[in-house]
C-alpha atoms as a PDB file:
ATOM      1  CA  UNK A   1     114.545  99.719 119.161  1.00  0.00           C
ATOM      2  CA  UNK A   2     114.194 103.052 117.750  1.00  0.00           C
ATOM      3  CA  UNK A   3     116.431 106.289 117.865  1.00  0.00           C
ATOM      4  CA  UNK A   4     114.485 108.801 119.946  1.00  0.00           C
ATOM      5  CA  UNK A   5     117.039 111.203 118.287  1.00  0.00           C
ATOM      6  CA  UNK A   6     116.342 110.527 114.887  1.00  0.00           C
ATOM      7  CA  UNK A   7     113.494 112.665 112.644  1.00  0.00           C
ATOM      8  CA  UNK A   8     111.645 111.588 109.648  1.00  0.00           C
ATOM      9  CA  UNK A   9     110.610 114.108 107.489  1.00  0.00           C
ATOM     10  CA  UNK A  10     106.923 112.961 105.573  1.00  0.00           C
ATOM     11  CA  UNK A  11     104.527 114.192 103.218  1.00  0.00           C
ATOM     12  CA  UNK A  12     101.183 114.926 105.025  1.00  0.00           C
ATOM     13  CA  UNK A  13      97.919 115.796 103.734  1.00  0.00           C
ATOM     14  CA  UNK A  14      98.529 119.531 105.597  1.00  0.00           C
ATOM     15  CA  UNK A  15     101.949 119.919 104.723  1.00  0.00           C
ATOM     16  CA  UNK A  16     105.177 118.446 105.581  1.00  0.00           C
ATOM     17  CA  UNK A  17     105.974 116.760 109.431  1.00  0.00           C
ATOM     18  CA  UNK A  18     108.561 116.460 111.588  1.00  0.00           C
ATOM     19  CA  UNK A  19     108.204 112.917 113.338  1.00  0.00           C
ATOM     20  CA  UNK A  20     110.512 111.841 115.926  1.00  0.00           C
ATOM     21  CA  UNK A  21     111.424 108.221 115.474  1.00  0.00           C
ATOM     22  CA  UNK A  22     109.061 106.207 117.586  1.00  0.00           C
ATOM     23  CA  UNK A  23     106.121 108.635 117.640  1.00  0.00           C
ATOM     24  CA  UNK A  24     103.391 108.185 115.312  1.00  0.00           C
ATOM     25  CA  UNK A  25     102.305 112.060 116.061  1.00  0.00           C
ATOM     26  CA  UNK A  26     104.290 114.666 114.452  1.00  0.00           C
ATOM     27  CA  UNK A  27     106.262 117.376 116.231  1.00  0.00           C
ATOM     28  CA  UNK A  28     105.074 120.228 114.183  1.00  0.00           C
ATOM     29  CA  UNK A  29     103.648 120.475 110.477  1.00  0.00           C
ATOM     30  CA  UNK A  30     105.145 122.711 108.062  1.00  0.00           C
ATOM     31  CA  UNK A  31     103.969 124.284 105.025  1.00  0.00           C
ATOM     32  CA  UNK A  32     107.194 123.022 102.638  1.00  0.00           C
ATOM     33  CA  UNK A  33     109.532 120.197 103.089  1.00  0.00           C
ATOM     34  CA  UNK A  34     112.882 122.919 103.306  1.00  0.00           C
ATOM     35  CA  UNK A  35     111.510 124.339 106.308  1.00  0.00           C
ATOM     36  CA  UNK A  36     110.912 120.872 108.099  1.00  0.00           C
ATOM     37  CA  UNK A  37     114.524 119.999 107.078  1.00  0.00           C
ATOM     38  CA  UNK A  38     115.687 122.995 108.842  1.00  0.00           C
ATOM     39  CA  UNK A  39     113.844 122.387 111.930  1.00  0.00           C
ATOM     40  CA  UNK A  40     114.779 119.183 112.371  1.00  0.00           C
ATOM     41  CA  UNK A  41     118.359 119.391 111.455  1.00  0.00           C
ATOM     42  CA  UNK A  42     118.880 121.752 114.350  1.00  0.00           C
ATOM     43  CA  UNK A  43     117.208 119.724 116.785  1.00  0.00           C
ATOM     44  CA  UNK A  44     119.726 117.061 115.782  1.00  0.00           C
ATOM     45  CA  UNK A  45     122.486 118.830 115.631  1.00  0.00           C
ATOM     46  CA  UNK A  46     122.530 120.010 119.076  1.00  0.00           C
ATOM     47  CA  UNK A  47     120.805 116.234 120.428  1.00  0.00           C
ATOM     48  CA  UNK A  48     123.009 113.979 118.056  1.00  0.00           C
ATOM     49  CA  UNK A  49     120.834 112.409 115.639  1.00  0.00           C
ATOM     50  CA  UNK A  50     119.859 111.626 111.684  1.00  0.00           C
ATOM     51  CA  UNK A  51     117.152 113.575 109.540  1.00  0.00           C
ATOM     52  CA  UNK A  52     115.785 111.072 106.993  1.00  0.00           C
ATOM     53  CA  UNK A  53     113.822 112.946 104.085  1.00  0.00           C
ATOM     54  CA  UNK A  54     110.786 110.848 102.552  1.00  0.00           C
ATOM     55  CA  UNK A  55     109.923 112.146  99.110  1.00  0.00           C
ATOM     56  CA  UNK A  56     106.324 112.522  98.100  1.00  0.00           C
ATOM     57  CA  UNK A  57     106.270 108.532  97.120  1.00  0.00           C
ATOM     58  CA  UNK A  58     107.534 107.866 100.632  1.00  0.00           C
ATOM     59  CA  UNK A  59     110.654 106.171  99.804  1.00  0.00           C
ATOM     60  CA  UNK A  60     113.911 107.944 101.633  1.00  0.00           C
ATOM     61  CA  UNK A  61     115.565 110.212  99.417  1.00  0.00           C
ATOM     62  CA  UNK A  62     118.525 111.481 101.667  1.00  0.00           C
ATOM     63  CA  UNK A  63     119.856 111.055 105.316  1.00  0.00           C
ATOM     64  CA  UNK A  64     121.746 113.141 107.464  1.00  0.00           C
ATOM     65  CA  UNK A  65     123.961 111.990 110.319  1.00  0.00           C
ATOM     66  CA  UNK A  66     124.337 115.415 113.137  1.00  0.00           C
ATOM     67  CA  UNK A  67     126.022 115.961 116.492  1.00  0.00           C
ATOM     68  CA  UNK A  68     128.370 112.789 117.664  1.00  0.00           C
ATOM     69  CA  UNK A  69     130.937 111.912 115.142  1.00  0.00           C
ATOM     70  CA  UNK A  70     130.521 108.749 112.691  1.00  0.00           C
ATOM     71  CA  UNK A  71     131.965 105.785 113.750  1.00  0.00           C
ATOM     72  CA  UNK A  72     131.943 104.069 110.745  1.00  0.00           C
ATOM     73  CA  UNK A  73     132.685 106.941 108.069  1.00  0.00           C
ATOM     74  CA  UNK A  74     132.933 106.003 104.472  1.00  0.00           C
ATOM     75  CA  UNK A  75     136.127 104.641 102.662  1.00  0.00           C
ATOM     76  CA  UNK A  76     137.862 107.223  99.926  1.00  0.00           C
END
């Protein structure tokens, strides 16, 4: 089941989306891939969620966990 909090940032033909996890539409297009960081990460940090960035080859390059703490942080 997918996290209706959680936004994938992809490479589009037009410029760079902001798709909510679940939706095959994007929330809004962007011209670079900084500025549909930004939007997203504020949308999750005041909803709780996770911004995964896609690089232009689509595989994930970095992820972001916002809002509600971690349950499971990492050791060291």
């Amino acid at each position: 089941m997918p996290n209706r909090n959680n936004h994938w940032i992809t490479q589009r033909e037009n410029g760079w989306a902001d798709i909510r996890e679940g939706n095959q539409r994007a929330t809004k297009i962007y011209d670079t891939q900084l500025e549909a960081f930004y939007a997203a990460r504020e949308i999750a940090r005041h909803e709780g969620g996770e911004v995964i960035i896609t690089g232009t080859n689509g595989l994930i390059r970095e992820r972001n966990t916002y809002g509600k703490p971690d349950h499971c942080p990492p050791k060291g």
